[in-house]
C-alpha atoms as a PDB file:
ATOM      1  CA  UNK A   1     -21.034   5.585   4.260  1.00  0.00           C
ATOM      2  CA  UNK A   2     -20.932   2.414   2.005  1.00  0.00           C
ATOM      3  CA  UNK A   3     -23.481   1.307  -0.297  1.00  0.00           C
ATOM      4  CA  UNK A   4     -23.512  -2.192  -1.581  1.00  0.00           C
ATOM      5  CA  UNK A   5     -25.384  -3.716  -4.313  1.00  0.00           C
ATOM      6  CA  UNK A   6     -25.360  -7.219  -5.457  1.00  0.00           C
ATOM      7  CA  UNK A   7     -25.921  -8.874  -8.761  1.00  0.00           C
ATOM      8  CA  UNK A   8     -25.506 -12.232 -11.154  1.00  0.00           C
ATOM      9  CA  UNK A   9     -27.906 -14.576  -8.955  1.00  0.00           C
ATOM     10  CA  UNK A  10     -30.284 -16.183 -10.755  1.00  0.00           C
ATOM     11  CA  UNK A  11     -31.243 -19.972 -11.256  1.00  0.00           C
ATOM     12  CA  UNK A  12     -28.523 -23.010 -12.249  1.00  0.00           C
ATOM     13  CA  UNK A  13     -28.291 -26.537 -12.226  1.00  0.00           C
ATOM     14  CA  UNK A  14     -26.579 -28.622 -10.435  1.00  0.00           C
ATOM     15  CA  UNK A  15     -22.774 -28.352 -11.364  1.00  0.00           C
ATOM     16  CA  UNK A  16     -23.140 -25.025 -13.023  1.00  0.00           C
ATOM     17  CA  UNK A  17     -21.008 -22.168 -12.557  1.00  0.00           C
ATOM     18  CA  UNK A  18     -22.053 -18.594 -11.250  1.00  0.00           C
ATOM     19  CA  UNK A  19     -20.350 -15.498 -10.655  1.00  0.00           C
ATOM     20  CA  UNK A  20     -21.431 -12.773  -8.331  1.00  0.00           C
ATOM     21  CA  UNK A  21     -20.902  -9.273  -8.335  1.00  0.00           C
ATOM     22  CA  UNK A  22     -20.744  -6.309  -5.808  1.00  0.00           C
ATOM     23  CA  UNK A  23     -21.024  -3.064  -6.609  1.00  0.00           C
ATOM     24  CA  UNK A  24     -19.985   0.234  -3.771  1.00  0.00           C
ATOM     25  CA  UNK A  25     -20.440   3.155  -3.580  1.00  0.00           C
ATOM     26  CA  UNK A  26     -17.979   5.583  -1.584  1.00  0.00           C
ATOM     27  CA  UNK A  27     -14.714   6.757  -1.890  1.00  0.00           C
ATOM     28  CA  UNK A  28     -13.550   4.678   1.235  1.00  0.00           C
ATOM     29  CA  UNK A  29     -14.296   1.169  -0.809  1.00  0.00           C
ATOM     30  CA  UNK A  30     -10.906   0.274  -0.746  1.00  0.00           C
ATOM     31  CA  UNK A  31     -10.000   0.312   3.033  1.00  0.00           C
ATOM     32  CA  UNK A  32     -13.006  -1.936   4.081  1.00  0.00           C
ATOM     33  CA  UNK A  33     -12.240  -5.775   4.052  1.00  0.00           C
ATOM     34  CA  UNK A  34     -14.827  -7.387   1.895  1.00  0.00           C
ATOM     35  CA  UNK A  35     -17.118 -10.377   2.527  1.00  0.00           C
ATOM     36  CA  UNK A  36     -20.292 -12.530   1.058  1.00  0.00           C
ATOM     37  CA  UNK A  37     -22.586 -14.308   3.904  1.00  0.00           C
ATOM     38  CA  UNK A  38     -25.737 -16.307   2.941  1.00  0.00           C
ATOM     39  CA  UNK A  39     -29.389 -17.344   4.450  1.00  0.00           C
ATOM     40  CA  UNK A  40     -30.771 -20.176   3.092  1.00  0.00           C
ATOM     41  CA  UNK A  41     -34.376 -20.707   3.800  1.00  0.00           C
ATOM     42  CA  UNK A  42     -35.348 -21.556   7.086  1.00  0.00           C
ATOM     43  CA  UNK A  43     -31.506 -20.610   8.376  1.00  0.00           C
ATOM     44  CA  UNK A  44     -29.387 -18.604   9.822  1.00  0.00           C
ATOM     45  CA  UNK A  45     -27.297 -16.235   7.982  1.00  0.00           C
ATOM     46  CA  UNK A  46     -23.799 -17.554   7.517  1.00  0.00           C
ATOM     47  CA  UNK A  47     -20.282 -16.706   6.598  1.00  0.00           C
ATOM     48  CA  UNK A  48     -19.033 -17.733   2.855  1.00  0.00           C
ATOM     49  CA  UNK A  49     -15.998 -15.503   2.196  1.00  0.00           C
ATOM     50  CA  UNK A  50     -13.892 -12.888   2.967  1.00  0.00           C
ATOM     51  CA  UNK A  51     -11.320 -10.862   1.570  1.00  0.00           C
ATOM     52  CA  UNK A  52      -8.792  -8.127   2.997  1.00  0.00           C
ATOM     53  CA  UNK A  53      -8.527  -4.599   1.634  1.00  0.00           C
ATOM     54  CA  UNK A  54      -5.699  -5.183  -0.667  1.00  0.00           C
ATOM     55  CA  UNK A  55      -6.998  -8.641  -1.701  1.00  0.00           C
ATOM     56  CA  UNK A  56      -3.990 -10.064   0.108  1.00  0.00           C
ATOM     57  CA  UNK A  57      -5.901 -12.116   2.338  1.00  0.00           C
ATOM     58  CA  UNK A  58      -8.791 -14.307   1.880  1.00  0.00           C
ATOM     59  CA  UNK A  59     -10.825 -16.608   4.159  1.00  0.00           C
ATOM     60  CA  UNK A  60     -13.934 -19.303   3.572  1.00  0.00           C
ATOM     61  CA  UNK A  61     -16.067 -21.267   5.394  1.00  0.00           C
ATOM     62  CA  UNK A  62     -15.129 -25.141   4.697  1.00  0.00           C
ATOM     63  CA  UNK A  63     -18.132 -26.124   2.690  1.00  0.00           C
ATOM     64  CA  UNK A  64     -16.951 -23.439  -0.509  1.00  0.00           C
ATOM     65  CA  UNK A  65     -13.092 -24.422  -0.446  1.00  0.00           C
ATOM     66  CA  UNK A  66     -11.920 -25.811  -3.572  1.00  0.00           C
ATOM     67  CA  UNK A  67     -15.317 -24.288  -5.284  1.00  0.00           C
ATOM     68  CA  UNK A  68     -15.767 -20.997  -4.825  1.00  0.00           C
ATOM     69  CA  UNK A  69     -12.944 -17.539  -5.168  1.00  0.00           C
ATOM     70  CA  UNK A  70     -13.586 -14.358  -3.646  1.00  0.00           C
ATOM     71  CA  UNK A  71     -11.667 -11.545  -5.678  1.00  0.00           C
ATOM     72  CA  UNK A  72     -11.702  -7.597  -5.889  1.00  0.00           C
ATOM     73  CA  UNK A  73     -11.074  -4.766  -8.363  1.00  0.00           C
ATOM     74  CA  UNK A  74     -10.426  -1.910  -5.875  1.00  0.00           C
ATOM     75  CA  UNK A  75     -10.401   0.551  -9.013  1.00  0.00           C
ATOM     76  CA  UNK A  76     -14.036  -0.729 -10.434  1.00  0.00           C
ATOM     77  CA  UNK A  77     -15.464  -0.783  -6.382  1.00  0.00           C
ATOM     78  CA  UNK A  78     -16.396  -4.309  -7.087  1.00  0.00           C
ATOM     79  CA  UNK A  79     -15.857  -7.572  -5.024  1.00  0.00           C
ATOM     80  CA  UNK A  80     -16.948 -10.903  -6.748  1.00  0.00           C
ATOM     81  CA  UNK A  81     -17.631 -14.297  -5.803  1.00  0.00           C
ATOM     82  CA  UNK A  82     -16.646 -16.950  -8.927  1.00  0.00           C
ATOM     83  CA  UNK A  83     -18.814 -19.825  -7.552  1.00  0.00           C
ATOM     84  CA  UNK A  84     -17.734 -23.154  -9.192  1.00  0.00           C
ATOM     85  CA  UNK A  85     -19.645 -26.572  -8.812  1.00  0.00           C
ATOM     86  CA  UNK A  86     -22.544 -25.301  -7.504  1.00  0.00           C
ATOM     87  CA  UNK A  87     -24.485 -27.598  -5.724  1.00  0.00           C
ATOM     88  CA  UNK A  88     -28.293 -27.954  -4.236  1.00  0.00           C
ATOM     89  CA  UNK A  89     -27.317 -26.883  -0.437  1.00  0.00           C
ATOM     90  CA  UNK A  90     -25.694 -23.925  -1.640  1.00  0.00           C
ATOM     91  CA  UNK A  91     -28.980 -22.175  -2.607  1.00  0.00           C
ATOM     92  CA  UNK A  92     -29.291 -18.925  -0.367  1.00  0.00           C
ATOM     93  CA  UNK A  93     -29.738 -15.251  -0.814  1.00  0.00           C
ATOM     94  CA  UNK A  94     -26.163 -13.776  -1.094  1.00  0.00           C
ATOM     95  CA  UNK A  95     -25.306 -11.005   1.058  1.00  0.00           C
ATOM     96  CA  UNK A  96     -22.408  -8.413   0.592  1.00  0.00           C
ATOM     97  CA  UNK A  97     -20.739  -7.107   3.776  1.00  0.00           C
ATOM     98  CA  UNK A  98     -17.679  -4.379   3.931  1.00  0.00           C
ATOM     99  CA  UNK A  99     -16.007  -4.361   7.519  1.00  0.00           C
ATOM    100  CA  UNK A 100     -13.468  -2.024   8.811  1.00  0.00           C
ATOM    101  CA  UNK A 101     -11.035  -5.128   9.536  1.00  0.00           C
ATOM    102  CA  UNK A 102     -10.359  -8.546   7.962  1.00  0.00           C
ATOM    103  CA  UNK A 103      -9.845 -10.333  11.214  1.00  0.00           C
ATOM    104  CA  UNK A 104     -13.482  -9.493  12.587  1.00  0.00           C
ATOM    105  CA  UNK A 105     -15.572  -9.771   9.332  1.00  0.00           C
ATOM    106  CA  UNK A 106     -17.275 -12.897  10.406  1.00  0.00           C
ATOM    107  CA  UNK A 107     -18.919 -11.201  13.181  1.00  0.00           C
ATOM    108  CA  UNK A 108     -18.889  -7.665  12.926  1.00  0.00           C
ATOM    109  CA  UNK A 109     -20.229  -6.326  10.070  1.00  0.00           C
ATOM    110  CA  UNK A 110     -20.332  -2.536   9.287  1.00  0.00           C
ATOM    111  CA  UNK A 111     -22.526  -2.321   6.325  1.00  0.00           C
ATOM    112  CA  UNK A 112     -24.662  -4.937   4.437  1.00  0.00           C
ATOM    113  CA  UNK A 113     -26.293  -5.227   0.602  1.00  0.00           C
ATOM    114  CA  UNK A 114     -29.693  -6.157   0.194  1.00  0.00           C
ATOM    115  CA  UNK A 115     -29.084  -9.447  -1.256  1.00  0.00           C
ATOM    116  CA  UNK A 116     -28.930 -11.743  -4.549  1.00  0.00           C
ATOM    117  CA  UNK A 117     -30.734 -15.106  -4.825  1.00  0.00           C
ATOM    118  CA  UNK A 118     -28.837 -17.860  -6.184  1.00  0.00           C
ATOM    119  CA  UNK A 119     -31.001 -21.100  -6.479  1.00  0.00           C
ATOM    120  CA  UNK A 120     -29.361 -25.036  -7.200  1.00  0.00           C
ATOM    121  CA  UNK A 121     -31.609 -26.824  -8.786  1.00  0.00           C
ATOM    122  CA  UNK A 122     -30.914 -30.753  -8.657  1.00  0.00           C
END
């Protein structure tokens, strides 16, 4: 069992920088591949980033490349998304996600947080 808590969102301008934090629980932290998803309102939730188990690997939808870093401290249980440039569309609650395997962690999802709210103002 993984537990996964979220924190840093919280209200920025336009061009501001956030950083995003995700806290585990469980000794098994370090095998799961790691991911943040969003749901803006009125949307589906969607994919943002992922990273493998040793960090090795990491994947992003097109509209964060160039802006946003997904990173992990395996020792601290903590996976963090450095979000750079922020911008009105990217408002959303932030989701967590651990999956047993990097290649599927856009679809298949084995535990979830219960979310951060990051909000662009223009």
């Amino acid at each position: 069992q993984v537990q996964l808590v979220e924190s840093g969102g919280g209200l920025v301008q336009a061009g501001d920088s956030l950083r995003l934090s995700c806290a585990a629980s469980g000794r098994t932290f370090s095998s799961y591949a790691m991911g943040w998803f969003r749901q803006a309102p009125g949307k589906e939730r969607e994919f943002v980033a992922a990273i493998s188990w040793s960090g090795g690997s990491t994947d992003y939808v097109d509209s964060v490349k160039g802006r946003f870093t997904i990173s992990r401290d395996n020792a601290k249980n903590t996976v963090y998304l450095q979000m750079n440039s922020l911008k009105p569309e990217d408002t959303a609650v932030y989701y967590c996600a651990a999956a047993r395997t990097f290649q599927t962690i856009r679809g298949l999802i084995n535990y979830w947080g219960k979310g951060t709210l990051v909000t662009v103002s223009s």
